[in-house]
ModelCIF file with pLDDT and N, C-alpha, C, O atoms, coordinates in Angstrom:
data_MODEL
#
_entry.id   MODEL 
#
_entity.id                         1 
_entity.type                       polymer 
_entity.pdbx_number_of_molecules   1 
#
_entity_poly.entity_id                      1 
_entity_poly.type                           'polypeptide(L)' 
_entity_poly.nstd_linkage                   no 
_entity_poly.nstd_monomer                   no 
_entity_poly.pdbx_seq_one_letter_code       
;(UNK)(UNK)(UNK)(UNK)(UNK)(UNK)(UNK)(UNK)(UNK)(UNK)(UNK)(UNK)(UNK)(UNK)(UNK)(UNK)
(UNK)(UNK)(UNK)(UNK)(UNK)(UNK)(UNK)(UNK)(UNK)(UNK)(UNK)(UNK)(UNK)(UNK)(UNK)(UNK)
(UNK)(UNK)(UNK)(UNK)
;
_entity_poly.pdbx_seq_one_letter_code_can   XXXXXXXXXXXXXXXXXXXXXXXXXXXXXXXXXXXX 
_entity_poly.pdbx_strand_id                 A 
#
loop_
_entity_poly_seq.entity_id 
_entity_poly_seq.num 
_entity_poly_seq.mon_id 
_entity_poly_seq.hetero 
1 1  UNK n 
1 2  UNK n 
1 3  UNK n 
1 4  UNK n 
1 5  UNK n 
1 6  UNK n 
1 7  UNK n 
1 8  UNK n 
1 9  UNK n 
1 10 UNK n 
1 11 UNK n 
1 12 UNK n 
1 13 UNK n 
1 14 UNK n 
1 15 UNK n 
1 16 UNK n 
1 17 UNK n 
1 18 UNK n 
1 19 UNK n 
1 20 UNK n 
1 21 UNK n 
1 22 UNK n 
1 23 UNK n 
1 24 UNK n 
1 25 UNK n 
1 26 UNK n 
1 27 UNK n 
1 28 UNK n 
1 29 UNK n 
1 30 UNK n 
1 31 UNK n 
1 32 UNK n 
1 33 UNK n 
1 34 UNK n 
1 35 UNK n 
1 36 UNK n 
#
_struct_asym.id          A 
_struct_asym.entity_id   1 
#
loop_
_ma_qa_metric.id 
_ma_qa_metric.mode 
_ma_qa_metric.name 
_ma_qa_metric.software_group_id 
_ma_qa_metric.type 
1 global pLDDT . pLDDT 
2 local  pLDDT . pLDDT 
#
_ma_qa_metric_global.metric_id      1 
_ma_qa_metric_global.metric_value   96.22 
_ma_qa_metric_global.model_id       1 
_ma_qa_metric_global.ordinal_id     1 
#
loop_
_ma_qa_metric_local.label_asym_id 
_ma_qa_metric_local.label_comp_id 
_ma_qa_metric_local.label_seq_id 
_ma_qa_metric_local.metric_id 
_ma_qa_metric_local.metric_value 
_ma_qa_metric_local.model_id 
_ma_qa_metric_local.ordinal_id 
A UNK 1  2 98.00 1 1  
A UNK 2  2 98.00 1 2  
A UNK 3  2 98.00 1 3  
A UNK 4  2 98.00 1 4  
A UNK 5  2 98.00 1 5  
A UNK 6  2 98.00 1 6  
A UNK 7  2 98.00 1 7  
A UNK 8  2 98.00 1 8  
A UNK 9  2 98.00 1 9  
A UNK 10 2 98.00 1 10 
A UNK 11 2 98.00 1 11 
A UNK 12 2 98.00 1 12 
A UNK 13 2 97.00 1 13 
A UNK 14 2 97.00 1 14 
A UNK 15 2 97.00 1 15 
A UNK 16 2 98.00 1 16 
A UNK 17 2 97.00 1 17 
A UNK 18 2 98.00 1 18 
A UNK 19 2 97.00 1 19 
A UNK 20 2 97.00 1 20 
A UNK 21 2 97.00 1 21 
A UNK 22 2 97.00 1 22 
A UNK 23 2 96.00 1 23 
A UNK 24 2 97.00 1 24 
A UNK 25 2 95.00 1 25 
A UNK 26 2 94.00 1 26 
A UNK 27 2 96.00 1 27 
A UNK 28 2 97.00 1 28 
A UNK 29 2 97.00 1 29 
A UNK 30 2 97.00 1 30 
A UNK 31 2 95.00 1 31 
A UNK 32 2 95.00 1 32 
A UNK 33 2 94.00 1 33 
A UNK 34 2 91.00 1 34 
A UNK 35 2 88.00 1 35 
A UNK 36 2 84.00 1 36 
#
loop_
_atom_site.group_PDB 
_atom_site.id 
_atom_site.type_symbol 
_atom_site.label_atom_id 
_atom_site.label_alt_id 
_atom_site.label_comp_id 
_atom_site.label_asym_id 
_atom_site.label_entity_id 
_atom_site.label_seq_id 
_atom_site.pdbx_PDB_ins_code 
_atom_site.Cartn_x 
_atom_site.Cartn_y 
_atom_site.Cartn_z 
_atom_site.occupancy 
_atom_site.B_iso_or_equiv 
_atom_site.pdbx_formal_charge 
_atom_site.auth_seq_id 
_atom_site.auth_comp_id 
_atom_site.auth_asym_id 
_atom_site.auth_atom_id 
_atom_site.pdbx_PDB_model_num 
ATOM 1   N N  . UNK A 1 1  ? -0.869  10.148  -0.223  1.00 98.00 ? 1  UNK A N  1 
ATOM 2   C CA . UNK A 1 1  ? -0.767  9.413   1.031   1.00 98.00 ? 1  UNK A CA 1 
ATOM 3   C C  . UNK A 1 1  ? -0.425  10.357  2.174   1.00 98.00 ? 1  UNK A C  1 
ATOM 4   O O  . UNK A 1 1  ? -0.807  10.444  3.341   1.00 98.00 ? 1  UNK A O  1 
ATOM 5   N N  . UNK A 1 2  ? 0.335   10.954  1.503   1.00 98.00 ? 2  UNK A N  1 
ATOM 6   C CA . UNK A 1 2  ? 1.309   12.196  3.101   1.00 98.00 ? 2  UNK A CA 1 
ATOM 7   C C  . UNK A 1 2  ? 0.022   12.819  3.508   1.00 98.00 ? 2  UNK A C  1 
ATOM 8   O O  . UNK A 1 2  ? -0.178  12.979  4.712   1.00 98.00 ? 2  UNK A O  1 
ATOM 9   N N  . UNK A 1 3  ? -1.331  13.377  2.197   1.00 98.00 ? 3  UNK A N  1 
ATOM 10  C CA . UNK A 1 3  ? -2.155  13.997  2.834   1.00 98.00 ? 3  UNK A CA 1 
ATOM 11  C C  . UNK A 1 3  ? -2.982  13.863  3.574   1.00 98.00 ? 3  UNK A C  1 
ATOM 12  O O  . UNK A 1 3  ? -3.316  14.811  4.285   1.00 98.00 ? 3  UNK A O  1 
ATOM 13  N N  . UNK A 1 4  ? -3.790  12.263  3.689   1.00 98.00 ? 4  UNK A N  1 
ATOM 14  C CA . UNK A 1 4  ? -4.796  11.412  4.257   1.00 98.00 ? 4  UNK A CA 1 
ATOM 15  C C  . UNK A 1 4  ? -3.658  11.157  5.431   1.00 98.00 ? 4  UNK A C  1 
ATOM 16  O O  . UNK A 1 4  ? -4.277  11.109  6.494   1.00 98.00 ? 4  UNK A O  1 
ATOM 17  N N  . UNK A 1 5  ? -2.725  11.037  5.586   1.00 98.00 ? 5  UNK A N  1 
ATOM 18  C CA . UNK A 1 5  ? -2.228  10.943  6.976   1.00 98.00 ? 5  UNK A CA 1 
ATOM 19  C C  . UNK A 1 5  ? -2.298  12.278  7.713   1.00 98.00 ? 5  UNK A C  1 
ATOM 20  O O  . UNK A 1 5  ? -2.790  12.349  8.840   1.00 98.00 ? 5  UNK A O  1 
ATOM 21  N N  . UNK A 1 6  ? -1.822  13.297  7.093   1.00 98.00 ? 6  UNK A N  1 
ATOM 22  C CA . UNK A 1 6  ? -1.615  14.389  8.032   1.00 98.00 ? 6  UNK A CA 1 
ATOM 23  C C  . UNK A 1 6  ? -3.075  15.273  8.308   1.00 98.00 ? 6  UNK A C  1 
ATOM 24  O O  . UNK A 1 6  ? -3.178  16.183  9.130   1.00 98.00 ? 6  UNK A O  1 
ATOM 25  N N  . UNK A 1 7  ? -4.283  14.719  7.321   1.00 98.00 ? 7  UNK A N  1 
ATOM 26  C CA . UNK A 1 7  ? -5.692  15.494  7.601   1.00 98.00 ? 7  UNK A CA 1 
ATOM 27  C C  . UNK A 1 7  ? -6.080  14.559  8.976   1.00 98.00 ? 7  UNK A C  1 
ATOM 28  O O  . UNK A 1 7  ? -6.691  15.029  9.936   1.00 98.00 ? 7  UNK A O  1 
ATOM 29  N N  . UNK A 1 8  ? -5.525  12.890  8.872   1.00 98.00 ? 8  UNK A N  1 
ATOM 30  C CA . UNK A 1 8  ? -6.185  12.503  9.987   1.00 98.00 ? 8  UNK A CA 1 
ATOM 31  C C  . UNK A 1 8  ? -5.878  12.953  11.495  1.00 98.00 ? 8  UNK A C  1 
ATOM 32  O O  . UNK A 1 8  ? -6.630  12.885  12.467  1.00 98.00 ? 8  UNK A O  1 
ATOM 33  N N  . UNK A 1 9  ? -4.445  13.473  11.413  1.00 98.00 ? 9  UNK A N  1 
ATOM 34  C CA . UNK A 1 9  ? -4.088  13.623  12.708  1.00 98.00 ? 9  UNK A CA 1 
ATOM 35  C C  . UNK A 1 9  ? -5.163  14.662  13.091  1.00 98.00 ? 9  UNK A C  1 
ATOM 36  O O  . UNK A 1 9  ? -6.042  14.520  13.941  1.00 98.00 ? 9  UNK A O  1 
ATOM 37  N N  . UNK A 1 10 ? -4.853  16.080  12.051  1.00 98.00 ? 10 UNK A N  1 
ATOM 38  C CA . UNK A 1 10 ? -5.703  17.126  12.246  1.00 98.00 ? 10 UNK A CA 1 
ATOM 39  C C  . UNK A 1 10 ? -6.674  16.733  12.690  1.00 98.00 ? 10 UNK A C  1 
ATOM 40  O O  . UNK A 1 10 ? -6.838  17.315  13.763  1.00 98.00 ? 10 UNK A O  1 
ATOM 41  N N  . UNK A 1 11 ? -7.661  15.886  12.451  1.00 98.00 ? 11 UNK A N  1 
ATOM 42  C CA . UNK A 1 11 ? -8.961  15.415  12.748  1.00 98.00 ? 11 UNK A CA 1 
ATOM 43  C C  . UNK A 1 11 ? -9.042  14.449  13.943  1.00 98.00 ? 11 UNK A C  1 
ATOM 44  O O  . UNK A 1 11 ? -9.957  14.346  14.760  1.00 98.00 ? 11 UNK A O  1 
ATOM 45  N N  . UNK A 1 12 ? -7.561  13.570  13.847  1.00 98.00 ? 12 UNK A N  1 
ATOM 46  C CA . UNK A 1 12 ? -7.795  12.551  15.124  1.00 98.00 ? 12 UNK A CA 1 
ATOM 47  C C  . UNK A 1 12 ? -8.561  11.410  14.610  1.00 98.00 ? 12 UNK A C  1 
ATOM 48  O O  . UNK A 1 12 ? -9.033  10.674  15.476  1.00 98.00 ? 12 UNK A O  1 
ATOM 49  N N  . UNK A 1 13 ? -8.787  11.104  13.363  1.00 97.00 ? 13 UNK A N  1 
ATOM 50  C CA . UNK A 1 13 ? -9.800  10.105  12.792  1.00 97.00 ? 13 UNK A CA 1 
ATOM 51  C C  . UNK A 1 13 ? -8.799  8.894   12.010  1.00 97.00 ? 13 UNK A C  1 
ATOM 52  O O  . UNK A 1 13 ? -7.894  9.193   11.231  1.00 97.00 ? 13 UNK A O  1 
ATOM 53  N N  . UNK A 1 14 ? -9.125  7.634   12.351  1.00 97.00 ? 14 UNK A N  1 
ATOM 54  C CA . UNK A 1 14 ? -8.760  7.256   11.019  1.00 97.00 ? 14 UNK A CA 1 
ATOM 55  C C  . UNK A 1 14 ? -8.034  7.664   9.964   1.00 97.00 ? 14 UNK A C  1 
ATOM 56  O O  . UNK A 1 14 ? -8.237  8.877   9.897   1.00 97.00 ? 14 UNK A O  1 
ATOM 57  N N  . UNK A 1 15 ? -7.202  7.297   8.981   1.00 97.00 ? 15 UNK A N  1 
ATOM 58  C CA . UNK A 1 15 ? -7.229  7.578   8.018   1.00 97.00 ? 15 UNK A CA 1 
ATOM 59  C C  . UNK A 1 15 ? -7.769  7.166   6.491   1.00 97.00 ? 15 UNK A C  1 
ATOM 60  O O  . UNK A 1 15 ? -7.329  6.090   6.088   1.00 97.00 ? 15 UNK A O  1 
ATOM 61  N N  . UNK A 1 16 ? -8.308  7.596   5.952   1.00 98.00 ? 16 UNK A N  1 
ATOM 62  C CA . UNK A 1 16 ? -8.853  7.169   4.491   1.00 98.00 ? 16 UNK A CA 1 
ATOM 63  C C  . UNK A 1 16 ? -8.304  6.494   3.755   1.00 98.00 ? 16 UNK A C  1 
ATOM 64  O O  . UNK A 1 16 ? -7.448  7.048   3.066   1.00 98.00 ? 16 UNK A O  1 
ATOM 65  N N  . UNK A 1 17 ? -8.561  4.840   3.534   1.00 97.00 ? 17 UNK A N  1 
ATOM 66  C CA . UNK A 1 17 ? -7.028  4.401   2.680   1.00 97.00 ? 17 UNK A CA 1 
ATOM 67  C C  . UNK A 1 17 ? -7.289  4.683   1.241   1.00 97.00 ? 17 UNK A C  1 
ATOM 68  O O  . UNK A 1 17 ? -8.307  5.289   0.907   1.00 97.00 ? 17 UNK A O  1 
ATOM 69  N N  . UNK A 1 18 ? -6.392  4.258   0.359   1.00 98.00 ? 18 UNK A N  1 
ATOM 70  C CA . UNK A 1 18 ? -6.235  4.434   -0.940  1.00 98.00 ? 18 UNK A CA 1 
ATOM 71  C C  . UNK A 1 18 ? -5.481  3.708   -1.439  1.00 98.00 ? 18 UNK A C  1 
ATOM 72  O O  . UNK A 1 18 ? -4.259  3.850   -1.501  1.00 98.00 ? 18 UNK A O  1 
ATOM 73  N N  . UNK A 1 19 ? -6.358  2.533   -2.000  1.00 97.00 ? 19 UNK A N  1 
ATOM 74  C CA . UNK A 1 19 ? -5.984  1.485   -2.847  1.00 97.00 ? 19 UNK A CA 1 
ATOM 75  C C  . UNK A 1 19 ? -5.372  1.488   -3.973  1.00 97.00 ? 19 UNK A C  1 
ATOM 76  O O  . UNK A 1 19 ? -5.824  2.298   -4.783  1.00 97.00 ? 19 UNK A O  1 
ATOM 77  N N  . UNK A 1 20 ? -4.159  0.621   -4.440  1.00 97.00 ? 20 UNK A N  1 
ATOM 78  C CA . UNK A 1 20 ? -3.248  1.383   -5.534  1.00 97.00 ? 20 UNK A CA 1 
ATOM 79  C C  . UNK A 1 20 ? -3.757  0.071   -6.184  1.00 97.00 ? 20 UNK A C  1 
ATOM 80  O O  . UNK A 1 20 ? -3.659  -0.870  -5.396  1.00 97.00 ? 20 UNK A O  1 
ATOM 81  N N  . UNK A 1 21 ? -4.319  -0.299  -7.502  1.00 97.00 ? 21 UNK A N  1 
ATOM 82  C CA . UNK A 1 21 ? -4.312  -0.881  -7.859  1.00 97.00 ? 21 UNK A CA 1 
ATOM 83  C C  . UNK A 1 21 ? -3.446  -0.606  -9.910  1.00 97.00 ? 21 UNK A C  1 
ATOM 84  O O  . UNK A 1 21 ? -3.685  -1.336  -10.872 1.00 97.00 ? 21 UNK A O  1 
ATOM 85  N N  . UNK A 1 22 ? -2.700  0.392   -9.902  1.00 97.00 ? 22 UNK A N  1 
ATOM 86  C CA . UNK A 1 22 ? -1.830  0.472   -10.507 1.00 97.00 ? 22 UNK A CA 1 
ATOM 87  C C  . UNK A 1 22 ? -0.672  0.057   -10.467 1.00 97.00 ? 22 UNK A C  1 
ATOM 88  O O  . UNK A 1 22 ? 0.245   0.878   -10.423 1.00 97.00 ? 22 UNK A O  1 
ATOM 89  N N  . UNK A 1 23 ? -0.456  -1.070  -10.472 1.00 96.00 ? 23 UNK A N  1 
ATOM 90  C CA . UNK A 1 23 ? 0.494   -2.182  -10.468 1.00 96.00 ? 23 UNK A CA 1 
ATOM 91  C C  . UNK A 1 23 ? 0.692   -2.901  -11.724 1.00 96.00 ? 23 UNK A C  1 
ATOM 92  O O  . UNK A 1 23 ? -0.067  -2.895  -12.693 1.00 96.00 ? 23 UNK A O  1 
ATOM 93  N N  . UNK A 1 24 ? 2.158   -3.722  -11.554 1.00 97.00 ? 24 UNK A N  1 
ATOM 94  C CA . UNK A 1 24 ? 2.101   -4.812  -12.629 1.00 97.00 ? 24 UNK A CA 1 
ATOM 95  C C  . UNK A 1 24 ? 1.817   -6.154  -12.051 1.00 97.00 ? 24 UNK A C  1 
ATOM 96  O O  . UNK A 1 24 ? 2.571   -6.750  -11.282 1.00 97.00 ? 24 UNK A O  1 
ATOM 97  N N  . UNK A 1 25 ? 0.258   -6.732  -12.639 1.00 95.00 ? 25 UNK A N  1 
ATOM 98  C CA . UNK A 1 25 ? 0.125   -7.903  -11.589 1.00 95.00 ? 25 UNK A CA 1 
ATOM 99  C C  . UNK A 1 25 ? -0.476  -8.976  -13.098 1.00 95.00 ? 25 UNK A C  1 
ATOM 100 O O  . UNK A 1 25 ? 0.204   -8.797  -14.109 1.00 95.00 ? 25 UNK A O  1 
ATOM 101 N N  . UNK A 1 26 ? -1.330  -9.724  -13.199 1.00 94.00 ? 26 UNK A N  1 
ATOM 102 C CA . UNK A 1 26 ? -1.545  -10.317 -14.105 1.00 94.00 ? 26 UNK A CA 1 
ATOM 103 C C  . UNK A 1 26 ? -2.898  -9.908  -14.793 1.00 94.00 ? 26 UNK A C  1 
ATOM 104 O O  . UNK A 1 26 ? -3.461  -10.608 -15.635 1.00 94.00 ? 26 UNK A O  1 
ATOM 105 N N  . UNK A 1 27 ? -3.310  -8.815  -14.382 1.00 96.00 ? 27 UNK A N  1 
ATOM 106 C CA . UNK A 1 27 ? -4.390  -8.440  -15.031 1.00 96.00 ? 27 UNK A CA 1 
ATOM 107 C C  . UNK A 1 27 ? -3.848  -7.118  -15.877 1.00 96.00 ? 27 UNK A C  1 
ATOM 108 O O  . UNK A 1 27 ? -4.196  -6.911  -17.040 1.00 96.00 ? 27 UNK A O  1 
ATOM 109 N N  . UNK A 1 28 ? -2.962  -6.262  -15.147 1.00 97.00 ? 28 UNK A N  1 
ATOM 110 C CA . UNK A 1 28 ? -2.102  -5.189  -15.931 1.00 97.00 ? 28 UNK A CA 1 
ATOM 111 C C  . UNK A 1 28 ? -1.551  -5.524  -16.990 1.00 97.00 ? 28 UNK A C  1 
ATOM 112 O O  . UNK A 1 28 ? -1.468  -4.832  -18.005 1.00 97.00 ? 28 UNK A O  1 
ATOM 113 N N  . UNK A 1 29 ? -0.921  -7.173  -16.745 1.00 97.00 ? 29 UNK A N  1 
ATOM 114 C CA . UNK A 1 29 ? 0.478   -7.586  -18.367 1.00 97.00 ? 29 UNK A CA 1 
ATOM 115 C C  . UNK A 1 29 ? -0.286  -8.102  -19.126 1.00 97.00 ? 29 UNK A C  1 
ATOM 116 O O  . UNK A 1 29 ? 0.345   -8.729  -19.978 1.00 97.00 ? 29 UNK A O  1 
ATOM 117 N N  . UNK A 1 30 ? -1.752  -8.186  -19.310 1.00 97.00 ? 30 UNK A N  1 
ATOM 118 C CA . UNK A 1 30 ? -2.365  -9.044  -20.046 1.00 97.00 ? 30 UNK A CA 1 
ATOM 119 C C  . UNK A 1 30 ? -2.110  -8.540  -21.649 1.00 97.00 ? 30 UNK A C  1 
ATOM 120 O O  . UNK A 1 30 ? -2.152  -7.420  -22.159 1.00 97.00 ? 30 UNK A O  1 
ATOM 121 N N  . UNK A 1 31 ? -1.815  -9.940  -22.227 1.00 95.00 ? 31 UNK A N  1 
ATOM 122 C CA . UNK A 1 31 ? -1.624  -9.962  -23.532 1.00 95.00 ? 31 UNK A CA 1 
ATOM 123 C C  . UNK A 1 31 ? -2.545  -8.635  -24.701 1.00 95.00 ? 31 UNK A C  1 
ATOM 124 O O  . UNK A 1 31 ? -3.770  -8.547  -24.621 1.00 95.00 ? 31 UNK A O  1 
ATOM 125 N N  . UNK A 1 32 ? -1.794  -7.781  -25.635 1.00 95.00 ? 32 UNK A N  1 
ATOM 126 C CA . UNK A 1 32 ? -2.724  -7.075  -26.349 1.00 95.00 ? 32 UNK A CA 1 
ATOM 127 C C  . UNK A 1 32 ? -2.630  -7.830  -27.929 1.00 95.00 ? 32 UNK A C  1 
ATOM 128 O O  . UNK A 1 32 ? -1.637  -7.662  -28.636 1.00 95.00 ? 32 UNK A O  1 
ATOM 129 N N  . UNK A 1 33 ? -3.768  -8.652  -28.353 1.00 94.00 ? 33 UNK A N  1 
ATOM 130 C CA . UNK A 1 33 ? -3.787  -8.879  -29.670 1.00 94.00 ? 33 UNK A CA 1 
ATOM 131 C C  . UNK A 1 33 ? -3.579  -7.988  -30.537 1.00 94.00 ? 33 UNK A C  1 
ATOM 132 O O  . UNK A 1 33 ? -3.890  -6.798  -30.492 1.00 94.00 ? 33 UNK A O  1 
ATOM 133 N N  . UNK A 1 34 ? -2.933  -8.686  -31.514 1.00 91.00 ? 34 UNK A N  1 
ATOM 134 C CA . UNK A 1 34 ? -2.284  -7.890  -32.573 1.00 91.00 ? 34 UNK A CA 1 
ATOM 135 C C  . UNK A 1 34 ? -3.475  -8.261  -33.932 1.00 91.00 ? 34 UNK A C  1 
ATOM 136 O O  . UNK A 1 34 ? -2.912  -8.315  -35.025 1.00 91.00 ? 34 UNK A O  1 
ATOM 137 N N  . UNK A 1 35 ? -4.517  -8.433  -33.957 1.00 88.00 ? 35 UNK A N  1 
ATOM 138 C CA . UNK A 1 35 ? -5.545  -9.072  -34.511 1.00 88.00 ? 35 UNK A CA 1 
ATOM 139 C C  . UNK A 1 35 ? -6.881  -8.457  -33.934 1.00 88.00 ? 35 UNK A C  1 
ATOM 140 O O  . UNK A 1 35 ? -6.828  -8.046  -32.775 1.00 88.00 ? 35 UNK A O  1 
ATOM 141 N N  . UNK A 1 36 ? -8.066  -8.352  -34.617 1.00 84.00 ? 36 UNK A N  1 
ATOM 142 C CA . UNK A 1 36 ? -9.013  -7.950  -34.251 1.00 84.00 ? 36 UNK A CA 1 
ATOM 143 C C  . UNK A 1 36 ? -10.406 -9.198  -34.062 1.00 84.00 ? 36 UNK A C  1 
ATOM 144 O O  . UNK A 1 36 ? -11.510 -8.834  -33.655 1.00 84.00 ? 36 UNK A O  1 
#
């Protein structure tokens, strides 16, 4: 994150976001069968 902020200043552009989808949400805790 620190870097996409500090290239944008350099540039004056936007910055590039970066989606965290490494979370605990309900698709992350999903159940792991113990069964095949």
């Amino acid at each position: 994150l620190a870097i996409t902020e500090q290239e944008s200043r350099a540039y004056q552009k936007s910055p590039f976001l970066i989606y965290d989808f490494s979370t605990y949400n309900k698709y992350s805790t999903e159940a792991v069968p113990r069964d095949t």
